[in-house]
N, C-alpha and C. Protein backbone atom coordinates (compact mmCIF):
# COMPACT_ATOMS: atom_id res chain seq x y z
N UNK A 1 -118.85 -157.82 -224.24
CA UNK A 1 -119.49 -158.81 -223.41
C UNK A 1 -119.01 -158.69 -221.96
N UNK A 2 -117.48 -158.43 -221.98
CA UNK A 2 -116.99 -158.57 -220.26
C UNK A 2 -117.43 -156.74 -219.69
N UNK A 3 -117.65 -156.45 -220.60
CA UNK A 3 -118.21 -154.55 -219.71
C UNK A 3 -119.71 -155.09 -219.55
N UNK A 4 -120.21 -155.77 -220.12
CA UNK A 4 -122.02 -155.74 -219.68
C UNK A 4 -121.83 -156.96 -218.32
N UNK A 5 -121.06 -157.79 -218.12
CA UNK A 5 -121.23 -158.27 -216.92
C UNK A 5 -120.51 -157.74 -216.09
N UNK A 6 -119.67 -156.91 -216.15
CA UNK A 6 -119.03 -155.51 -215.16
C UNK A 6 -120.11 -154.82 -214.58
N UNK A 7 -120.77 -154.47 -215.53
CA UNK A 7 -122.44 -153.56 -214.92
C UNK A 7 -123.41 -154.09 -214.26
N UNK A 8 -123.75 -155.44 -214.66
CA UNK A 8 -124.16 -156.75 -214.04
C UNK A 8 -123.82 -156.70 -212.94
N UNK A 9 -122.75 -157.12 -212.60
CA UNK A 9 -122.22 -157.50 -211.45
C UNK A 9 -122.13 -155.83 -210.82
N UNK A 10 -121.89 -155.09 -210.94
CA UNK A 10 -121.94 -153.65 -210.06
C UNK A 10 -123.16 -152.97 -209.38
N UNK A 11 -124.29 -153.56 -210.51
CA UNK A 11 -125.35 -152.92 -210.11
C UNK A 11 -126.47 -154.13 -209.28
N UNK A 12 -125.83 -155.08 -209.37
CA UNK A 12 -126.50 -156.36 -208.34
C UNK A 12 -125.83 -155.91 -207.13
N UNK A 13 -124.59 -155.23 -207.54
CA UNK A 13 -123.82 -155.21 -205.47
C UNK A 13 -124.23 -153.95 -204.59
N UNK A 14 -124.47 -152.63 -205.85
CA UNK A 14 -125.18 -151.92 -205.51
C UNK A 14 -126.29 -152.17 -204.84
N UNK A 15 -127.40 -152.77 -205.74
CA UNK A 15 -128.71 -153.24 -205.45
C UNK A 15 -128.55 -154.07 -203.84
N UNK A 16 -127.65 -154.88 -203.39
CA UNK A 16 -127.28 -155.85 -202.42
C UNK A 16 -126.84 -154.61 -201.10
N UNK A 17 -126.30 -153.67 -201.57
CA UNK A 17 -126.00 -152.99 -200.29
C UNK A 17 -126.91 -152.27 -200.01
N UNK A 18 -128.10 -151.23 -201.48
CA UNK A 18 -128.66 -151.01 -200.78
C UNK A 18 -130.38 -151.45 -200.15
N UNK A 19 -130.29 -152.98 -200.04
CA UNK A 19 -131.16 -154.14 -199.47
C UNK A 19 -130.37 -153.76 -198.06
N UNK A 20 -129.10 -153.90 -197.84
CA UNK A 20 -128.94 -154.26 -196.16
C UNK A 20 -129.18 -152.91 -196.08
N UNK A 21 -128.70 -151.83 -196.36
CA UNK A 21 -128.86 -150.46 -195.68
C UNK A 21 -130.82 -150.28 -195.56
N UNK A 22 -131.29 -150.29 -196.42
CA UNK A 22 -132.33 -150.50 -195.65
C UNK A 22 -133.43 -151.39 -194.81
N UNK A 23 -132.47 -152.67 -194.69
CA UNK A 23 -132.68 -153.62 -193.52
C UNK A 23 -132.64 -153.50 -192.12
N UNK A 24 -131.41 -152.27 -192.15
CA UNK A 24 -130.77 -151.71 -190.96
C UNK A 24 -132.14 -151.19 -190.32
N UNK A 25 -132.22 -150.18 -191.32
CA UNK A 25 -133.07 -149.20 -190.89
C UNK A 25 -134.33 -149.71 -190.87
N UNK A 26 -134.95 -150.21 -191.21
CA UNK A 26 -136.01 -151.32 -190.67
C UNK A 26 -136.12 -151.50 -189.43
N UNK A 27 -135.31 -152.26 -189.06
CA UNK A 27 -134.59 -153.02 -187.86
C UNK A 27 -134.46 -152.11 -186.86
N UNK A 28 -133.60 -150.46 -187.27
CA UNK A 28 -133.49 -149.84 -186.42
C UNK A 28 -135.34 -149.25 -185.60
N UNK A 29 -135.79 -149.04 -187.17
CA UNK A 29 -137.37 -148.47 -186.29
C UNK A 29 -138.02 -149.03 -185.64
N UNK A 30 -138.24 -150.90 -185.89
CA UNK A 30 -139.13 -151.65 -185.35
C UNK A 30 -138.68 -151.39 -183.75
N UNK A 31 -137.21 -151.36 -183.77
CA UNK A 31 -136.93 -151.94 -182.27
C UNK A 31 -136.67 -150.64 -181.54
N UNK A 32 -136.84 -149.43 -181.79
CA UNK A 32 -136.92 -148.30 -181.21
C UNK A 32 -138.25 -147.63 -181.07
N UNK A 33 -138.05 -147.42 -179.68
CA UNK A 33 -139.66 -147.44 -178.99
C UNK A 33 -140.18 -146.19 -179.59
N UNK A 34 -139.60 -144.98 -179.47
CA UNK A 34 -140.06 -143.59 -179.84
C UNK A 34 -138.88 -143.15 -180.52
N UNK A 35 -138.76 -143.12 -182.03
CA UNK A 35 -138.20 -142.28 -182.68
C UNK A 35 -137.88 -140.74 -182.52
N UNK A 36 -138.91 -140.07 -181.88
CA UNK A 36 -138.71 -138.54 -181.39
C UNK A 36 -138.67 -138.16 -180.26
N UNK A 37 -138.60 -139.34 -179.55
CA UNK A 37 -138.18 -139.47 -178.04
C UNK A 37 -137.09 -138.28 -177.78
N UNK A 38 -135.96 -137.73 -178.69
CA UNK A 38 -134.76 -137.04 -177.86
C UNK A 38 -135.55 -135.74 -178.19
N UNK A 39 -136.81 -135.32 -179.14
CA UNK A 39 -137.04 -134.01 -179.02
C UNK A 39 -138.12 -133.71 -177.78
N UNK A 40 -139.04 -134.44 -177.51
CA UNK A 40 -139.17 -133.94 -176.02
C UNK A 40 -138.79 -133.25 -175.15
N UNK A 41 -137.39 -133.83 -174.82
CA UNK A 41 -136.58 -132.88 -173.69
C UNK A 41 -136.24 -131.47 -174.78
N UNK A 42 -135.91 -131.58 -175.74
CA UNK A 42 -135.92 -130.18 -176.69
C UNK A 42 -136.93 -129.51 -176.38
N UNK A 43 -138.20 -130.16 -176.63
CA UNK A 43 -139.61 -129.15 -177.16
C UNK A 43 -139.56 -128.19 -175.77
N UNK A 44 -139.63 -128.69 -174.25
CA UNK A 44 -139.89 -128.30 -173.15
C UNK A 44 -138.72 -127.03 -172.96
N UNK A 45 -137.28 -127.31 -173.32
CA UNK A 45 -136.68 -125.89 -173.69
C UNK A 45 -136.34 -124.94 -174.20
N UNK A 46 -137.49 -125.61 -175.68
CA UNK A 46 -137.06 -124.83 -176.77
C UNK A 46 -138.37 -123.56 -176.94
N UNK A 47 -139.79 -123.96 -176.28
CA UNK A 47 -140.92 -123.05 -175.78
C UNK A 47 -140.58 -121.77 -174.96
N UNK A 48 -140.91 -120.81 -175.53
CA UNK A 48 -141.06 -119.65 -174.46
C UNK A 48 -141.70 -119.91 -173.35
N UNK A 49 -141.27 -119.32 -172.41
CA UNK A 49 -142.20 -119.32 -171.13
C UNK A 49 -143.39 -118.70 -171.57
N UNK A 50 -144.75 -118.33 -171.25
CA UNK A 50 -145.90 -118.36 -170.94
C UNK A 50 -146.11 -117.69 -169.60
N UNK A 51 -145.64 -117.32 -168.87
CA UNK A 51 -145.70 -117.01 -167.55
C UNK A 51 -145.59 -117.35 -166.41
N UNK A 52 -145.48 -118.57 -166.36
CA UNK A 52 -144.93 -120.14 -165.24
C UNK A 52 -144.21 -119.32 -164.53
N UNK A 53 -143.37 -118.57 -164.74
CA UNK A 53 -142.55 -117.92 -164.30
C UNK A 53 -141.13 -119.35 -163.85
N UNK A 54 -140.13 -118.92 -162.80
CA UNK A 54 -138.69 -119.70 -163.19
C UNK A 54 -139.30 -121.14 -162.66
N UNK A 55 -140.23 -121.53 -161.62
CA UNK A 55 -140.27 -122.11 -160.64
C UNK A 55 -141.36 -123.06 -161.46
N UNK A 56 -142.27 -123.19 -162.36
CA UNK A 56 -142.91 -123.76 -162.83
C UNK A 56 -142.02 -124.92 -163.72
N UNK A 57 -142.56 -126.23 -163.64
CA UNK A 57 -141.88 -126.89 -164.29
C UNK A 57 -142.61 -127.60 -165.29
N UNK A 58 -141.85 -128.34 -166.21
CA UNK A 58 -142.33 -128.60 -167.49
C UNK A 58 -143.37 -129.69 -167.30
N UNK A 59 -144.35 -129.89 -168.55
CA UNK A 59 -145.19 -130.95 -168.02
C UNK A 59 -144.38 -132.02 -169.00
N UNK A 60 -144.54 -133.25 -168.46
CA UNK A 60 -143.92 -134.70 -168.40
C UNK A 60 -144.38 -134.70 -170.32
N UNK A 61 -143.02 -135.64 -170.49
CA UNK A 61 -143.07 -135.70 -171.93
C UNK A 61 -144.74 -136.89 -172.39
N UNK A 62 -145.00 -136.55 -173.27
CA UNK A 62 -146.12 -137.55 -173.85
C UNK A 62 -145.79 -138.32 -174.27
N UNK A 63 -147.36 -139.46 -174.07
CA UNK A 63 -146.69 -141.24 -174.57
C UNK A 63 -147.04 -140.58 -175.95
N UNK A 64 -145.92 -141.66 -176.32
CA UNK A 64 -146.13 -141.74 -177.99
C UNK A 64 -147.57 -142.14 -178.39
N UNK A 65 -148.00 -141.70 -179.29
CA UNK A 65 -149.54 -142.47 -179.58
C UNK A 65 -150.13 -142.45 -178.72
N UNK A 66 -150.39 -141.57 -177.53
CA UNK A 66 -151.48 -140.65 -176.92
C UNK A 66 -152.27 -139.73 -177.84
N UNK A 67 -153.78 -139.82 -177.67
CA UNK A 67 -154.58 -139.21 -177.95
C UNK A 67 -155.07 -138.13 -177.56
N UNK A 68 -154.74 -138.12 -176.12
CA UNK A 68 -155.32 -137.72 -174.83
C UNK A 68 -154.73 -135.95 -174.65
N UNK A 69 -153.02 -135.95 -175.12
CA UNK A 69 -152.63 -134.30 -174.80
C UNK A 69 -152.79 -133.98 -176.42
N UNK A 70 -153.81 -134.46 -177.50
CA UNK A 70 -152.97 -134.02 -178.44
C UNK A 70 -153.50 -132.51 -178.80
N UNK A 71 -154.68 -132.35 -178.40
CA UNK A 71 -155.44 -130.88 -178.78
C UNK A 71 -154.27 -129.79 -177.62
N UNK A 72 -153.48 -130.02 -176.76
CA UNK A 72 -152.18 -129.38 -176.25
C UNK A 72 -151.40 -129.23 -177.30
N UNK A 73 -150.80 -130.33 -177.76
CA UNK A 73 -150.14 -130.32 -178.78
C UNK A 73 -149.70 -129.57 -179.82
N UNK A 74 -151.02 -129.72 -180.09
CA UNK A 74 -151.97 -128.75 -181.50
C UNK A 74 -152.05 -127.29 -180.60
N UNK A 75 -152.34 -127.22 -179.75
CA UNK A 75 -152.03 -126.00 -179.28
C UNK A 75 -151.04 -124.79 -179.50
N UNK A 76 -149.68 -125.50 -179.31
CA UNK A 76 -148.82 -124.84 -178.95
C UNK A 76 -148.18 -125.11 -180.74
N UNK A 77 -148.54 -125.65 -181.48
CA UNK A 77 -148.28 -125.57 -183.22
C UNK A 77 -148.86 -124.12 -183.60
N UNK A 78 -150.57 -124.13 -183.14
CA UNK A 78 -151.02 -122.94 -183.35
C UNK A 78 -150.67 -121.41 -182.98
N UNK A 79 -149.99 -121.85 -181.65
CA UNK A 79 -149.85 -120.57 -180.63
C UNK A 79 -148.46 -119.62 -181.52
N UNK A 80 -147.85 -120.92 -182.06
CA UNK A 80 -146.40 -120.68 -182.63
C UNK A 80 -146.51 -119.72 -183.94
N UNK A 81 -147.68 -119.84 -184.42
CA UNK A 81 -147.94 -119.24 -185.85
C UNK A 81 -146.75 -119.80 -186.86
N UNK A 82 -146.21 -121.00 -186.88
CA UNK A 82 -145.07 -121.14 -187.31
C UNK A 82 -145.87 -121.77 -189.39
N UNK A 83 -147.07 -122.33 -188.90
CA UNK A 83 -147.15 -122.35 -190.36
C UNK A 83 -148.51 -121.19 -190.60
N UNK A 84 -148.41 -120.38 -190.00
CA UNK A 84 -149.10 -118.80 -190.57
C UNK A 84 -150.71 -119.16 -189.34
N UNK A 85 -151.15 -117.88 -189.68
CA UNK A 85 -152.34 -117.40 -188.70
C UNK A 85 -153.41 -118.25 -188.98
N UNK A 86 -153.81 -119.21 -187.85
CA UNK A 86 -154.86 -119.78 -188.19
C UNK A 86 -156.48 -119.07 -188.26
N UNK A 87 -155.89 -117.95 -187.57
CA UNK A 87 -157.78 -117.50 -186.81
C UNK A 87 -157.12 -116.09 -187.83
N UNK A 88 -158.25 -115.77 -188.35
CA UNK A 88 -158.36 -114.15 -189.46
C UNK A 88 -159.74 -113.47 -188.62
N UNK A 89 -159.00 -112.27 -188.21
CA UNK A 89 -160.21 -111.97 -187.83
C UNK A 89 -161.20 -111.41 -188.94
N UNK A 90 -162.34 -111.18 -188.12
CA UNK A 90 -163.01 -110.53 -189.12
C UNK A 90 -163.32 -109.31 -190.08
N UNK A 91 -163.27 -109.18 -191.01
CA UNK A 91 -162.85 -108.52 -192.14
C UNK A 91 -164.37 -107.46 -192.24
N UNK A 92 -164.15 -106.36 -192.31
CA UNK A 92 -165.26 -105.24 -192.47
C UNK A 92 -165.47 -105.20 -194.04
N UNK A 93 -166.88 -104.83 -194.78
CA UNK A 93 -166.41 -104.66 -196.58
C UNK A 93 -165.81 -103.55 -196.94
N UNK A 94 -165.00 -103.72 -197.46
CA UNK A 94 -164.12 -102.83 -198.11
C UNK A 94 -164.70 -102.43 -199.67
N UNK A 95 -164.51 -101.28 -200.28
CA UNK A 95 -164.70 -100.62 -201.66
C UNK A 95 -163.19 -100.99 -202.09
N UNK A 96 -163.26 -101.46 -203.23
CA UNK A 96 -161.53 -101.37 -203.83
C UNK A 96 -161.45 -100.56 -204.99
N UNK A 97 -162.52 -100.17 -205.27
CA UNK A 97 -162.57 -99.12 -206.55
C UNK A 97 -163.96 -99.49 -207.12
N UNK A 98 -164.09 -98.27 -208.37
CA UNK A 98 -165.27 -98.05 -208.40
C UNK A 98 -164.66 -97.55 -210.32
N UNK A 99 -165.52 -98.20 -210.98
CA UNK A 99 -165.41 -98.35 -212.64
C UNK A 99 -167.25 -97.96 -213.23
N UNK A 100 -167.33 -96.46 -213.65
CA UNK A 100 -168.75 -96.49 -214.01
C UNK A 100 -169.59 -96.62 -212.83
N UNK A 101 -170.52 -97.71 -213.39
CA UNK A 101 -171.93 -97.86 -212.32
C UNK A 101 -171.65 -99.10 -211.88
N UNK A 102 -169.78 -99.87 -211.36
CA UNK A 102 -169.75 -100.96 -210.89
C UNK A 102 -168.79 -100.29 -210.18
N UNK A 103 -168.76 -101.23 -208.47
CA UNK A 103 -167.77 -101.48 -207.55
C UNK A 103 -167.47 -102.51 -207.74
N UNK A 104 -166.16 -102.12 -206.76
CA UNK A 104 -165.06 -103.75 -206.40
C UNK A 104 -165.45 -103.63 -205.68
N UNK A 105 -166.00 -104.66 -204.54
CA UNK A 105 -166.14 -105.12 -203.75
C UNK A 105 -165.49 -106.19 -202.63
N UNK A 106 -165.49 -106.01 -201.41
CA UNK A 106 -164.72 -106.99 -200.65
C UNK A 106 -165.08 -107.52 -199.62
N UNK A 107 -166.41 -108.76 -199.69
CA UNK A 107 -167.26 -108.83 -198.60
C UNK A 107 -166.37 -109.34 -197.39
N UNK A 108 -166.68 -109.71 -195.99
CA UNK A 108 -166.34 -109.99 -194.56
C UNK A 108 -165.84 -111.01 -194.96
N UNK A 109 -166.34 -112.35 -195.96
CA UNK A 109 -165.73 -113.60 -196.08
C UNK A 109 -164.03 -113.31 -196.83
N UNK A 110 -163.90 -112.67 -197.32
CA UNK A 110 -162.89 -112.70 -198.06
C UNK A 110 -163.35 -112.32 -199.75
N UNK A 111 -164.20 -112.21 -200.25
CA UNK A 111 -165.04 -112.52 -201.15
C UNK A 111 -164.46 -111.22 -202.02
N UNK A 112 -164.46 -111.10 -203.60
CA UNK A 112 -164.00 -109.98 -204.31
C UNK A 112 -164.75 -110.49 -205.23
N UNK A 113 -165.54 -109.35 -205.84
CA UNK A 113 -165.98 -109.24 -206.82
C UNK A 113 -166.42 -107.89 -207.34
N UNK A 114 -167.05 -107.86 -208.79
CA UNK A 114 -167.73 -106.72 -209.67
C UNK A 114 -169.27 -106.65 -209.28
N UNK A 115 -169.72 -105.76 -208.60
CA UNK A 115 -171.32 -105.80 -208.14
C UNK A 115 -171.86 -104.02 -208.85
N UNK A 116 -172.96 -104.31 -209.34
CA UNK A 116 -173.67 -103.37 -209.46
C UNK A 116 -174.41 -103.07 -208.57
N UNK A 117 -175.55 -101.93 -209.35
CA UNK A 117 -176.16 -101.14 -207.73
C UNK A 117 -177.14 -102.32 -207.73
N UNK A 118 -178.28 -102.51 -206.31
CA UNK A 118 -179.01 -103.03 -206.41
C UNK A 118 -178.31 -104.51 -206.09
N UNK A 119 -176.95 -105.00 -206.38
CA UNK A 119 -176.04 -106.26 -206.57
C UNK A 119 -175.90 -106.71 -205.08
N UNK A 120 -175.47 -107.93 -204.99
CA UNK A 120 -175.64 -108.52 -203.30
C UNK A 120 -174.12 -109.16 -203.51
N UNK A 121 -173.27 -109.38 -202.15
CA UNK A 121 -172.07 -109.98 -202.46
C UNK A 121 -171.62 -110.63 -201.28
N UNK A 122 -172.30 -111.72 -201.34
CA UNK A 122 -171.63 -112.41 -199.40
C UNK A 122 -172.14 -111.45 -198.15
N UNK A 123 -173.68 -110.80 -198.65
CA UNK A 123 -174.42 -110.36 -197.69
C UNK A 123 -173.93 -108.47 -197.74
N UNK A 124 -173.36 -108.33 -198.31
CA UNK A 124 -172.94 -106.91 -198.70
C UNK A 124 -173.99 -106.16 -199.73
N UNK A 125 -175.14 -105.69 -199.94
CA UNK A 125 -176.30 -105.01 -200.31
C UNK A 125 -175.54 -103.88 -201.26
N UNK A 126 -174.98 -103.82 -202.16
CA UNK A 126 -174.62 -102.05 -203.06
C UNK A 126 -176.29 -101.68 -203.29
N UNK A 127 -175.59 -100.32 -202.15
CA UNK A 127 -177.68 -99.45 -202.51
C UNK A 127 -177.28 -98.55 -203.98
N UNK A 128 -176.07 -97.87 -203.70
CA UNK A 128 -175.87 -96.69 -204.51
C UNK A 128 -174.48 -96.75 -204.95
N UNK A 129 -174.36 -96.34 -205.98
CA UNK A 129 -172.71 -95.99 -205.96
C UNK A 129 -172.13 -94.67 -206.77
N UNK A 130 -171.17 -94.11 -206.04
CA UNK A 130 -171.06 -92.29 -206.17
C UNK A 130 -169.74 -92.16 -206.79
N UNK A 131 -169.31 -91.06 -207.17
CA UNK A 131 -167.83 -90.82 -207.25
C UNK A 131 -166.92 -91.51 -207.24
N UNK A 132 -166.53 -91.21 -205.51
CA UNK A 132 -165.69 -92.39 -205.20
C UNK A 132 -166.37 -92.70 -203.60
N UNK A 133 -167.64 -92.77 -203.43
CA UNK A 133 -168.40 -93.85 -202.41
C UNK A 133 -168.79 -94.59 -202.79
N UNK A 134 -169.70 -95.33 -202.15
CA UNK A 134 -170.63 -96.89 -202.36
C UNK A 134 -171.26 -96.55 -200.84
N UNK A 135 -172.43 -96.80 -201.22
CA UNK A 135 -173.48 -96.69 -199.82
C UNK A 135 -173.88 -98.27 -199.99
N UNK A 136 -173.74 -99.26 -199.09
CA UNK A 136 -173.86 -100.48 -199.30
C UNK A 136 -174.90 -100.68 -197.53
N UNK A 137 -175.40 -101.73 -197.73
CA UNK A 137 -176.38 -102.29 -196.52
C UNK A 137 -175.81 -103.59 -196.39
N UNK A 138 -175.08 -103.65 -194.73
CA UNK A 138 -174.56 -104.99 -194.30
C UNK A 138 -175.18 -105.18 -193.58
N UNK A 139 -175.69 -106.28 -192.58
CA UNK A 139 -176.27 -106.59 -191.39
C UNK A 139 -177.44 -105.60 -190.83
N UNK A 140 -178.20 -105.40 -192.03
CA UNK A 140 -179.28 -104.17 -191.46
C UNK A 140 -178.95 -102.92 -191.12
N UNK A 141 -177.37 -102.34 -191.32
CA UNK A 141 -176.95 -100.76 -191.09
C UNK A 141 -176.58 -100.61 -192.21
N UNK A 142 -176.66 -99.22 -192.72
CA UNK A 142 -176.09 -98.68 -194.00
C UNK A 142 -174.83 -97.95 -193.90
N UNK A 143 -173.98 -98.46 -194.58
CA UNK A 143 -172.79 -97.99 -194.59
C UNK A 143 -172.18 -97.19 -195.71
N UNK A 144 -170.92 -96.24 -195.42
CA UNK A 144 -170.94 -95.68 -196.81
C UNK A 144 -169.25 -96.23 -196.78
N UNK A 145 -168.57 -96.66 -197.86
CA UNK A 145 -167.38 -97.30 -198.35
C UNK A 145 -167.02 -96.06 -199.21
N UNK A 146 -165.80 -95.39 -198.81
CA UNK A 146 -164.62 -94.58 -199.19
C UNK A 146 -163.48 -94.73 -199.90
N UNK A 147 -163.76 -94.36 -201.30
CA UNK A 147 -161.92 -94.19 -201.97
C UNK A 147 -161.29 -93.04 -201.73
N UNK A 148 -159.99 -92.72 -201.08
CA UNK A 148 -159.48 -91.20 -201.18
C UNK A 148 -159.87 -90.36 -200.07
N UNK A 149 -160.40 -91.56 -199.35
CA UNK A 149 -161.06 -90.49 -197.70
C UNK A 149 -162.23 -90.09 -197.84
N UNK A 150 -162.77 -90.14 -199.46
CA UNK A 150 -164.03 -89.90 -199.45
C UNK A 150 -164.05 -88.32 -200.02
N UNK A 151 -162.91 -87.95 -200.36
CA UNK A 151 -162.68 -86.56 -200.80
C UNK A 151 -162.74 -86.69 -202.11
N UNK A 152 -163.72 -85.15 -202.66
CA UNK A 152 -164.76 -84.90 -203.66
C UNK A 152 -165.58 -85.17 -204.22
N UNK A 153 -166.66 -85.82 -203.25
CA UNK A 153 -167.86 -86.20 -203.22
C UNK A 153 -168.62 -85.51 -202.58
N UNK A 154 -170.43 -85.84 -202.40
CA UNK A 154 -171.07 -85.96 -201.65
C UNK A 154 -171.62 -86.91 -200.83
N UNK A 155 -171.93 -87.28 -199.52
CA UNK A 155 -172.12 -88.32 -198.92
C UNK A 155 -173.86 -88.71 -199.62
N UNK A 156 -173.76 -90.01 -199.72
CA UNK A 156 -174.56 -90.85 -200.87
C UNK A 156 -175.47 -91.36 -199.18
N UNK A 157 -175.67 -91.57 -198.17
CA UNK A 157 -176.64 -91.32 -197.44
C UNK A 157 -177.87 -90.47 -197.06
N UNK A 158 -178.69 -92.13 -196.73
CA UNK A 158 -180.14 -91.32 -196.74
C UNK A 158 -181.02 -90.13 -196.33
N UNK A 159 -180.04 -88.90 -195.57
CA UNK A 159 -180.42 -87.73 -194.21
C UNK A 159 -179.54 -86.94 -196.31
N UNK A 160 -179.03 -87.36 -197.15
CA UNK A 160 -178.61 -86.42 -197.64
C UNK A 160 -179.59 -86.65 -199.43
N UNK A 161 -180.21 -87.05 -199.52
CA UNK A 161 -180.55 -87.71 -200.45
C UNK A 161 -181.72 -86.92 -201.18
N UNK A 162 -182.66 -85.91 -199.92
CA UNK A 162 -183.10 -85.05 -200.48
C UNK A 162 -182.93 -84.00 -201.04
N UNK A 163 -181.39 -83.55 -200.80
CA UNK A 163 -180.76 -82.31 -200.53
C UNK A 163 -180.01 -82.34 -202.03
N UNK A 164 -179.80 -80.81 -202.78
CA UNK A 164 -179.05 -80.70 -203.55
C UNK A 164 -177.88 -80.08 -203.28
N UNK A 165 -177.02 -80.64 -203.62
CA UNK A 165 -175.37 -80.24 -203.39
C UNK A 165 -175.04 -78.40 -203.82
């Protein structure tokens, strides 16, 4: 009986301290104007220069809860690549191999898939598929897609199509 009001009583004082500890801190946020107020003067020395060169000086820290610099802001998050590349450029289709009378395919979006001939893939057309080519139609030009450099084949384009090897 006297160990269960030992625990009682320990875990009410527990519970009691930690009520004020986070009373404090309550208290501390309401009444502190900008919490990230001391990284400001950081952010402005912690940026590479840009080209300002020595004589350029920093621009004035932002109000908190400004709307107004925040696409700056966001700027210089992006510029940082610190959480990875926002902009991908654009991606040409790629052949990733070739199984029978199917390619891998790898349209401009990012796109992978199994396409046969005649097959469409995020605007990627398979006309033909060879050896180790793929004659595919993107954007109205015909292209021919290479495994191996394209070595020991014949080119699967239309100037060759009449012709026997």
């Amino acid at each position: 009986m006297r160990e269960n009001r030992f625990f009682i009583l320990l875990l009410k004082t527990a519970c009691l301290g930690l009520a004020v500890l986070l009373s404090l801190e309550a208290y501390r946020l309401a009444v502190e104007e900008d919490p990230l107020g001391e990284l400001a003067a950081v952010e402005a020395t912690a940026l590479p220069d840009e080209g300002g060169g020595a004589d350029a000086s920093p621009a004035p820290p932002a109000k908190p809860g400004s709307v107004d610099n925040a696409p700056e802001t966001y700027a210089v998050i992006d510029a940082s690549a610190i959480l990875g590349s926002s902009r991908k450029p654009p991606q040409k289709p790629a052949l990733l191999g070739i199984a029978a009378d199917h390619a891998f395919i790898r349209a401009p979006s990012g796109q992978t898939d199994i396409v046969r001939e005649g097959g469409d893939l995020g605007g990627v057309k398979v006309l033909r598929i060879g050896t180790n080519r793929v004659l595919i139609e993107y954007e109205g030009k015909q292209e021919e897609l290479t495994i191996f450099s394209g070595l020991g084949s014949a080119p699967l384009g239309s100037e060759t199509q009449g012709r026997k090897p």
